[in-house]
N, C-alpha and C. Protein backbone atom coordinates (compact mmCIF):
# COMPACT_ATOMS: atom_id res chain seq x y z
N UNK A 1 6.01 -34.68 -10.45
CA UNK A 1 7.12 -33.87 -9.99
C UNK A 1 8.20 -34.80 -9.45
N UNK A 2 9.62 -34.70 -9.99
CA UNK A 2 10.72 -35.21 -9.57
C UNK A 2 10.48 -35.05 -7.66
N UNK A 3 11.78 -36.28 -7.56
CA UNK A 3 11.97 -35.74 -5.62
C UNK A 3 12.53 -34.35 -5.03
N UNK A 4 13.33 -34.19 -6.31
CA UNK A 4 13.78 -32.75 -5.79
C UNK A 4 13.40 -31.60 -6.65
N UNK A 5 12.30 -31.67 -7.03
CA UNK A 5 11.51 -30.55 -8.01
C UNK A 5 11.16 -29.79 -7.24
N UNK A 6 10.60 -29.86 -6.01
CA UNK A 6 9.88 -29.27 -4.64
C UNK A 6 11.22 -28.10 -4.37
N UNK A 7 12.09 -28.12 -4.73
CA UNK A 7 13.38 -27.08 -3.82
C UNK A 7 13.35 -26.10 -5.52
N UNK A 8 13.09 -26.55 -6.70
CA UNK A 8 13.24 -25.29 -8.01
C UNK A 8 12.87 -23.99 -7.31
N UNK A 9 13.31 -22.75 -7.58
CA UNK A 9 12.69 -21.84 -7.83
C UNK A 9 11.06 -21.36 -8.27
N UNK A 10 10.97 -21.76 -9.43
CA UNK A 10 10.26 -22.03 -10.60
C UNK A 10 9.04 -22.65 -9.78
N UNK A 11 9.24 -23.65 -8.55
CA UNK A 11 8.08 -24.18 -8.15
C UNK A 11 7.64 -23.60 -6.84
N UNK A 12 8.17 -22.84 -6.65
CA UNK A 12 7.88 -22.20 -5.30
C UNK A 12 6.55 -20.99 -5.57
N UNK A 13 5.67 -21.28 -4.34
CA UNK A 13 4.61 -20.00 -4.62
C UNK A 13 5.46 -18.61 -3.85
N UNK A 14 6.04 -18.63 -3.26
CA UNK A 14 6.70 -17.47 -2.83
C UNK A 14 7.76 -17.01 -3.47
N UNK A 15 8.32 -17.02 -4.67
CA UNK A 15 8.76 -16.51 -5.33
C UNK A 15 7.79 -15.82 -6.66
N UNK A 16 6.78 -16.26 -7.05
CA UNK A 16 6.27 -15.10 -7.75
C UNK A 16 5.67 -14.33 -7.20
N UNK A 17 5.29 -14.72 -5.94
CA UNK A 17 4.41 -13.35 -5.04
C UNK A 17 5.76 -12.04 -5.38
N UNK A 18 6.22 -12.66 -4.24
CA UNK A 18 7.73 -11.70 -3.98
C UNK A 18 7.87 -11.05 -5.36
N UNK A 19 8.49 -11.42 -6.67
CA UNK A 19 8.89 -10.75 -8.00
C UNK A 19 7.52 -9.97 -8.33
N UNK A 20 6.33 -10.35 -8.48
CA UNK A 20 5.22 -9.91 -8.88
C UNK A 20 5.05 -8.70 -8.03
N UNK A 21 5.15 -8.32 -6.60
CA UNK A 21 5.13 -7.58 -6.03
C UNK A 21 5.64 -6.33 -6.34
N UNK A 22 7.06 -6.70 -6.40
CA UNK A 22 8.34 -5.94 -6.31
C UNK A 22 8.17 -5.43 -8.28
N UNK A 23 7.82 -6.36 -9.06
CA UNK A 23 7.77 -5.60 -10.30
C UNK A 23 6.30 -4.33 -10.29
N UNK A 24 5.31 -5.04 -9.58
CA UNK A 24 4.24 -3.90 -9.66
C UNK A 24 4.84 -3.02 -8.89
N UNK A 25 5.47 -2.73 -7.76
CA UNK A 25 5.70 -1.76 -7.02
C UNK A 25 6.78 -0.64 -7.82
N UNK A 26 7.51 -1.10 -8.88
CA UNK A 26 8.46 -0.98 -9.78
C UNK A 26 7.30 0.10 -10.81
N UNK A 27 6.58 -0.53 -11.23
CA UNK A 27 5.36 0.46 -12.09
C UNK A 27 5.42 1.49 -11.58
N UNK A 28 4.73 1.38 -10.29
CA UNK A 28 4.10 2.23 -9.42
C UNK A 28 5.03 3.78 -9.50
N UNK A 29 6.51 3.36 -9.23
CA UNK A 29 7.38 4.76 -9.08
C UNK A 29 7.57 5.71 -9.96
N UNK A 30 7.54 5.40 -10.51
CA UNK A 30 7.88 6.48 -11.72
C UNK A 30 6.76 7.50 -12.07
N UNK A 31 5.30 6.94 -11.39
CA UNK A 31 4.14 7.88 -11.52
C UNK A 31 4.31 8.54 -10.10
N UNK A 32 4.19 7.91 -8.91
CA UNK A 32 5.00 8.52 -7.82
C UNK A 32 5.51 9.59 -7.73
N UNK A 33 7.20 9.46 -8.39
CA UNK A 33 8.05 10.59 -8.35
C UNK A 33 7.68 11.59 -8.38
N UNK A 34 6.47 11.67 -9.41
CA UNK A 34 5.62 12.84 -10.31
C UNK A 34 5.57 13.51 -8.78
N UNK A 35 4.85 13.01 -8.51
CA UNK A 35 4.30 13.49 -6.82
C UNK A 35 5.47 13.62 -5.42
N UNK A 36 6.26 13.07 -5.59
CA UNK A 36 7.51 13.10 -4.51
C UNK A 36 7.12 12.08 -3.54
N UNK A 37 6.44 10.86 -4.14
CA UNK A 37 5.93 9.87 -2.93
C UNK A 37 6.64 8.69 -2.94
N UNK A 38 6.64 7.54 -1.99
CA UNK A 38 6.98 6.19 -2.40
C UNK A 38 5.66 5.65 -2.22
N UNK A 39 5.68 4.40 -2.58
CA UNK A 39 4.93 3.52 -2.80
C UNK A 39 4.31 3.10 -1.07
N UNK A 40 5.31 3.58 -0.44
CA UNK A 40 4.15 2.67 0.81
C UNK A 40 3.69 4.46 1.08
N UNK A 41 4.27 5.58 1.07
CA UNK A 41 3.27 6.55 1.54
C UNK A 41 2.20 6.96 0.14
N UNK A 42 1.85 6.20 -0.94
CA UNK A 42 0.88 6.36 -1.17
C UNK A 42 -0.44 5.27 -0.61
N UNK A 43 -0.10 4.43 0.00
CA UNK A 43 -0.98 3.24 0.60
C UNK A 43 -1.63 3.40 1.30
N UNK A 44 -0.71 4.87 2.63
CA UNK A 44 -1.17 5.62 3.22
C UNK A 44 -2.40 6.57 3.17
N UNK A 45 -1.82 7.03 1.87
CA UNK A 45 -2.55 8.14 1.81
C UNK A 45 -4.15 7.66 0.99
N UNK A 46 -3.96 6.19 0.56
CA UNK A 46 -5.31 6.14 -0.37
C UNK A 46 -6.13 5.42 1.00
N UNK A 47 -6.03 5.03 2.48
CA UNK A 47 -6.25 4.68 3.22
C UNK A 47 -7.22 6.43 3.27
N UNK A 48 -6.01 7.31 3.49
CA UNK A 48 -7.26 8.41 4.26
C UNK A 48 -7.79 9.04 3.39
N UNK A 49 -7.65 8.83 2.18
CA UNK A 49 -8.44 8.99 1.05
C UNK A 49 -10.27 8.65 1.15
N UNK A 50 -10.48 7.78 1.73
CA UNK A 50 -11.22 6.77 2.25
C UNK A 50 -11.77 7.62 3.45
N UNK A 51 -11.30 8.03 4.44
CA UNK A 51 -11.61 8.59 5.84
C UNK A 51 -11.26 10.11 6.39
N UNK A 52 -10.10 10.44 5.49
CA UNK A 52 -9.69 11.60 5.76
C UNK A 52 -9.16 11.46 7.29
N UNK A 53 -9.80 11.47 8.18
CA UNK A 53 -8.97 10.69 9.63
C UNK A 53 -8.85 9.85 10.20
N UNK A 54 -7.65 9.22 10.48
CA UNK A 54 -7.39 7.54 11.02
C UNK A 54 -6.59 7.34 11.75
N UNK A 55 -7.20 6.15 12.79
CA UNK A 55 -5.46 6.61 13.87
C UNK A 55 -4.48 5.36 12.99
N UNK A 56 -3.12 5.66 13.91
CA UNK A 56 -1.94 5.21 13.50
C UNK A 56 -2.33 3.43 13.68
N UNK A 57 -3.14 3.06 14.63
CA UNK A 57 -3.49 1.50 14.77
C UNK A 57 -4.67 0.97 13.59
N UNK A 58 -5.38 2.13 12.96
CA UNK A 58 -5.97 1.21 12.27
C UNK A 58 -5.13 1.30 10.46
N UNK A 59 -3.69 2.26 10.19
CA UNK A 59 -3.34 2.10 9.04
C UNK A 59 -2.35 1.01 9.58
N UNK A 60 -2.14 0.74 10.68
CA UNK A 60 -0.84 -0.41 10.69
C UNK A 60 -1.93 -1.64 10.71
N UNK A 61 -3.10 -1.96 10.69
CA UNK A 61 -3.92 -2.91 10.67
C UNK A 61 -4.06 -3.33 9.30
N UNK A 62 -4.50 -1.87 8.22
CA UNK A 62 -5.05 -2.61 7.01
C UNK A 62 -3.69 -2.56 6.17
N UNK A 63 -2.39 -2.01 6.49
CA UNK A 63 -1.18 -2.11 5.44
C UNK A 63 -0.44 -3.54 6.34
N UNK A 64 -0.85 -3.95 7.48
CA UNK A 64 0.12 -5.26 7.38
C UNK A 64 1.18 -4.70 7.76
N UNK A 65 1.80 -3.46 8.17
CA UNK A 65 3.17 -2.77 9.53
C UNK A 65 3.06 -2.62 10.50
N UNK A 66 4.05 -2.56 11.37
CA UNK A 66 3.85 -2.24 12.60
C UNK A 66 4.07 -0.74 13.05
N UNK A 67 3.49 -0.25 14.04
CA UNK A 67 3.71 1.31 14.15
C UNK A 67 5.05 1.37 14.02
N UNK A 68 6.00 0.79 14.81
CA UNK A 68 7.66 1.46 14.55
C UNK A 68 7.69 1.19 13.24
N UNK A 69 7.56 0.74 12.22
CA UNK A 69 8.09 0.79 10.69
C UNK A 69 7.09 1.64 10.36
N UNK A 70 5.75 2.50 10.38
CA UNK A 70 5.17 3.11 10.03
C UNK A 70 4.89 5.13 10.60
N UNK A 71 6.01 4.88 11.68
CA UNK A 71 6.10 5.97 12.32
C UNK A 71 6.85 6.89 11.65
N UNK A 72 8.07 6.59 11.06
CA UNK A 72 9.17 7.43 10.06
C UNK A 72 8.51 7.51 9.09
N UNK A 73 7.77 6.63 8.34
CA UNK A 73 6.84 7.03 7.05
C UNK A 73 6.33 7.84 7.27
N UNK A 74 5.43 7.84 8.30
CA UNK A 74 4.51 9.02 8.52
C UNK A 74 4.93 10.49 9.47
N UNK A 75 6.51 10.25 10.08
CA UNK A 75 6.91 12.19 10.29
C UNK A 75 7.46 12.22 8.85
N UNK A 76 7.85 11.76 7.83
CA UNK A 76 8.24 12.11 6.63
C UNK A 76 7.12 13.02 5.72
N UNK A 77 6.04 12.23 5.92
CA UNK A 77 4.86 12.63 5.05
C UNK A 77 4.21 13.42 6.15
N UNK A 78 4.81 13.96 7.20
CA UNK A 78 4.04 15.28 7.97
C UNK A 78 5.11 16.25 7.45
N UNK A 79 6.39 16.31 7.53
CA UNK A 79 7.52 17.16 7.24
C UNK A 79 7.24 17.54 5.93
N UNK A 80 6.19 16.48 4.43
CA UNK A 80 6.20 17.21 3.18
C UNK A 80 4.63 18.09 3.23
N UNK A 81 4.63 18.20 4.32
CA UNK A 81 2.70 19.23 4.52
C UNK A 81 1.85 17.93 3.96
N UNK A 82 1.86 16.40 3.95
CA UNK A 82 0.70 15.76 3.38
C UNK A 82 -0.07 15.35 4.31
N UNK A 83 0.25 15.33 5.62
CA UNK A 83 -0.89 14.61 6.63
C UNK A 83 -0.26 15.74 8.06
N UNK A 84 -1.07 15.25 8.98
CA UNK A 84 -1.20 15.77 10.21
C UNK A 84 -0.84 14.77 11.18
N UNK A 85 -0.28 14.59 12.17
CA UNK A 85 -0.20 13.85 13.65
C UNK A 85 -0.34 14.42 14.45
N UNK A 86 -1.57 13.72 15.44
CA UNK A 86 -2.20 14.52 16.83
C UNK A 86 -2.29 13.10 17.84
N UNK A 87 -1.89 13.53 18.71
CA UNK A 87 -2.00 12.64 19.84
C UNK A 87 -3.99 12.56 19.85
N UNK A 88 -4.94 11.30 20.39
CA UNK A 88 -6.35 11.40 20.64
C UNK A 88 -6.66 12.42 21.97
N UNK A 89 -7.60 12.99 21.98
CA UNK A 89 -8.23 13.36 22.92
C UNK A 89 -8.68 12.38 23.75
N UNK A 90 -9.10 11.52 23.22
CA UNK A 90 -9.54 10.52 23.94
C UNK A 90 -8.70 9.46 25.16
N UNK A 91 -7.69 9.37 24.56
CA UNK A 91 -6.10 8.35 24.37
C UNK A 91 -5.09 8.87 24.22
N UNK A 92 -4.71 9.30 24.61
CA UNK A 92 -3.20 10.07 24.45
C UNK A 92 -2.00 9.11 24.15
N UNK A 93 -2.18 7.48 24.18
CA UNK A 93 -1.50 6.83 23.91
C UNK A 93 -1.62 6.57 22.12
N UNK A 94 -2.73 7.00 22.04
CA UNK A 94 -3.27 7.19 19.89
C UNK A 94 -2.96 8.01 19.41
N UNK A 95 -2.33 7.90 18.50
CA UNK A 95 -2.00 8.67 17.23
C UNK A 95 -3.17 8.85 16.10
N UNK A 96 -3.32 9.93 15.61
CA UNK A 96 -4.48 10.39 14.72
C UNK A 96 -3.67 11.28 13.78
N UNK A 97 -4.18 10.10 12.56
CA UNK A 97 -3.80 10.91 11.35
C UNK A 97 -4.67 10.99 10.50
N UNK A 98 -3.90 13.06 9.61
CA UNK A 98 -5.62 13.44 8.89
C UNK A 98 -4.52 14.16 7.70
N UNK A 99 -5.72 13.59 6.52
CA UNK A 99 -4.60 14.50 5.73
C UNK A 99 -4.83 16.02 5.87
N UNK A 100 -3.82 16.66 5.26
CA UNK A 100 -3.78 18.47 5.29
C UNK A 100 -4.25 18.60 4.10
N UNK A 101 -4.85 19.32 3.23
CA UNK A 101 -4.90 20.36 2.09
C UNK A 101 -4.25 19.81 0.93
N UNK A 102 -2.84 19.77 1.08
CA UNK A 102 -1.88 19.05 0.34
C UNK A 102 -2.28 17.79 -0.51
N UNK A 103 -2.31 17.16 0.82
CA UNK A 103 -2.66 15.65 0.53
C UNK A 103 -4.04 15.42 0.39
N UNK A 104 -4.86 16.25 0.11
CA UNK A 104 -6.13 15.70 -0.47
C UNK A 104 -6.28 16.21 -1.85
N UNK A 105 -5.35 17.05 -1.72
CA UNK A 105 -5.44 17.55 -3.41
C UNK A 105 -5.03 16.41 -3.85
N UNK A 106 -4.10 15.74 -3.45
CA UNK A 106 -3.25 14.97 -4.58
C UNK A 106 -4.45 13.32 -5.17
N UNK A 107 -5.60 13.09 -4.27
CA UNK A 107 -6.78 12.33 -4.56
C UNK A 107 -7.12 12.96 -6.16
N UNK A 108 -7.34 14.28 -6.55
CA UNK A 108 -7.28 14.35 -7.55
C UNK A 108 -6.40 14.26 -8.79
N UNK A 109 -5.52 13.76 -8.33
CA UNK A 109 -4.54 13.01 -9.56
C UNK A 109 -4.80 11.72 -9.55
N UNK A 110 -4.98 11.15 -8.44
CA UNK A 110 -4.70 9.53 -8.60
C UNK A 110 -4.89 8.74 -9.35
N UNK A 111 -6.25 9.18 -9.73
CA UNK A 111 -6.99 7.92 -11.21
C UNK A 111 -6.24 8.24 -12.43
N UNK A 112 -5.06 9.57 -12.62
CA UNK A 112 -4.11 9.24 -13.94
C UNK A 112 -3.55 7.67 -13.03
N UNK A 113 -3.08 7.56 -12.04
CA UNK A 113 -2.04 6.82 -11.54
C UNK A 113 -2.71 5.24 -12.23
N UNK A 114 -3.95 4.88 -11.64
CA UNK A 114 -4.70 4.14 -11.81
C UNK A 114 -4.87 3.76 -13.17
N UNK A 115 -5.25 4.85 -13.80
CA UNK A 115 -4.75 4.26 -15.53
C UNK A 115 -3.84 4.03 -16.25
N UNK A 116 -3.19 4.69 -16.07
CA UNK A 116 -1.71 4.23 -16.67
C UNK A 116 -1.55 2.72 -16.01
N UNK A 117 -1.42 2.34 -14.85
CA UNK A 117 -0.99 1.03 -14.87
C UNK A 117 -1.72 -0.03 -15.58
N UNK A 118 -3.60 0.38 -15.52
CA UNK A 118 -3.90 -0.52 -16.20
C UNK A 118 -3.33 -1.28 -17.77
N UNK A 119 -3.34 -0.12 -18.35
CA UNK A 119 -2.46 -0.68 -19.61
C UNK A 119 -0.93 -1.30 -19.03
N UNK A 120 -0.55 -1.16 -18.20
CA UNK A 120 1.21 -2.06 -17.75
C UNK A 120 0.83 -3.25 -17.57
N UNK A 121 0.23 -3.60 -16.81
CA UNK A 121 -0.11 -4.95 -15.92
C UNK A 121 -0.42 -6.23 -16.93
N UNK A 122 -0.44 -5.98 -18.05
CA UNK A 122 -0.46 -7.30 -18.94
C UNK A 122 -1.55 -8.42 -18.27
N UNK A 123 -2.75 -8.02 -17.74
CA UNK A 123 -3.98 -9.23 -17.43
C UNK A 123 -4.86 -8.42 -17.61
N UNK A 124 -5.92 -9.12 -18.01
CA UNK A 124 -7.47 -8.62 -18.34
C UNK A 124 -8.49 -8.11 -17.27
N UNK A 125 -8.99 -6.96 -17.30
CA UNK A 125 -9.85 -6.78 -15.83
C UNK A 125 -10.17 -8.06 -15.24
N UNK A 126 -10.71 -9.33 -16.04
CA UNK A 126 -11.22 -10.39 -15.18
C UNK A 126 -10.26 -11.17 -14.76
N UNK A 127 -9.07 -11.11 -15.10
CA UNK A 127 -8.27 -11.69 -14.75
C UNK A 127 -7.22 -10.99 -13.05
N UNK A 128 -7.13 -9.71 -13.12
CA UNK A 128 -6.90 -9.10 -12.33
C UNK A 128 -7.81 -9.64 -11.21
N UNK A 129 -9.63 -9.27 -11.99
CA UNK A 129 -10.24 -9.45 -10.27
C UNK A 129 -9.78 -10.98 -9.69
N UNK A 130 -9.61 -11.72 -10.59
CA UNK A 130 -9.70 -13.20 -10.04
C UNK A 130 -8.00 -12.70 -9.22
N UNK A 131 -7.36 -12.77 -9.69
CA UNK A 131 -5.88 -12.69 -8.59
C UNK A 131 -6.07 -11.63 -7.48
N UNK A 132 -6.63 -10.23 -7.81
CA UNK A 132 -6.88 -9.89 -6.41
C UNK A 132 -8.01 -11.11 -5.26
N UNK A 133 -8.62 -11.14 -6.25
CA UNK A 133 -9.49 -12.27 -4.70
C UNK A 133 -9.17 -13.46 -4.50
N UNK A 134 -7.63 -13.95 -4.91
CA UNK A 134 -7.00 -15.14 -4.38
C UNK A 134 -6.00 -14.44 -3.50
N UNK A 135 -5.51 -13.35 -3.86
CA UNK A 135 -4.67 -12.77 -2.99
C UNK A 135 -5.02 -12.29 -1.75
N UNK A 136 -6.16 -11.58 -1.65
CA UNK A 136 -7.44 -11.77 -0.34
C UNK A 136 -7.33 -12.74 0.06
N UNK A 137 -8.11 -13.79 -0.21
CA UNK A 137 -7.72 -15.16 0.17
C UNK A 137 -6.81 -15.13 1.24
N UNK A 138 -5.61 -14.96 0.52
CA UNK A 138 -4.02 -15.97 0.94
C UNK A 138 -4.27 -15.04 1.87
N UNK A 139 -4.47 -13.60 2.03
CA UNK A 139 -3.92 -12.78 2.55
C UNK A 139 -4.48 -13.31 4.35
N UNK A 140 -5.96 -13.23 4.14
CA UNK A 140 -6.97 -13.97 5.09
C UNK A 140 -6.08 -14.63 5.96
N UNK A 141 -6.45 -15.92 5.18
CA UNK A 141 -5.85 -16.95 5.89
C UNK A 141 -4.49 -16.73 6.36
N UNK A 142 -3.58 -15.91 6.10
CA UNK A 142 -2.37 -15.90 6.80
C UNK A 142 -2.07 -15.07 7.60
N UNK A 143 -2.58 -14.20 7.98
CA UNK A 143 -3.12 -12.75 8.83
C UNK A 143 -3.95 -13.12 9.85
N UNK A 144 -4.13 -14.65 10.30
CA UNK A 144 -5.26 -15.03 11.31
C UNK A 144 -4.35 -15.15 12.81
């Protein structure tokens, strides 16, 4: 590598994260719309997919936001009937979110969502798993 090869574009690892991201998230919408969602309130919702109830500290844990950027997501997606917000019984300083009716129906669409991209994504299941578990990885180590 030249002395100033290190400053290309082209050689930077944070520029294909970033584009790679932003093009999968790009897939993602147009199956979305179908549903009236964005892309981070479906992240949400495949979280309580998983639990059906969760407080507001453990989806800002596994999406990587902080409650103030995750608070308007989520009165948005209470205002379309998909989830619930309740202060804890326990904690009144916790937020507890559950989906409604709505939003568990929509678990039964998802795996169209899921297939269709597979055919977009241009890599081979084994190739996928290997980049999701480097992306784990990175993710790990930089989340410490």
């Amino acid at each position: 590598m030249k002395e100033n090869d290190f400053l290309k574009l082209e050689n930077q690892l944070c520029f294909p994260l970033y584009a790679a991201s932003r093009l999968v998230t790009k897939c993602y919408q147009p199956l979305l719309d179908e549903f009236g969602l964005t892309y981070p309130q479906y992240l949400v919702l495949l979280i309580l997919w998983e639990t059906d109830t969760v407080s507001l500290k453990v989806i800002s844990e596994k999406l990587y936001l902080q409650s103030n950027t995750l608070t308007p997501l989520l009165k948005r997606m209470e205002d379309t009937g998909l989830i619930n917000r309740t202060r804890s019984q326990e904690d009144e300083r916790s937020i507890i979110i559950s989906l409604t009716k709505k939003g568990n129906l929509l678990k039964l669409e998802a795996p169209k969502i899921q297939d269709l991209l597979k055919n977009n994504l241009g890599v081979t299941l084994e190739e996928a798993e290997q980049l999701h578990g480097l992306l784990y990885k990175l993710i790990g180590h930089l989340s410490v």
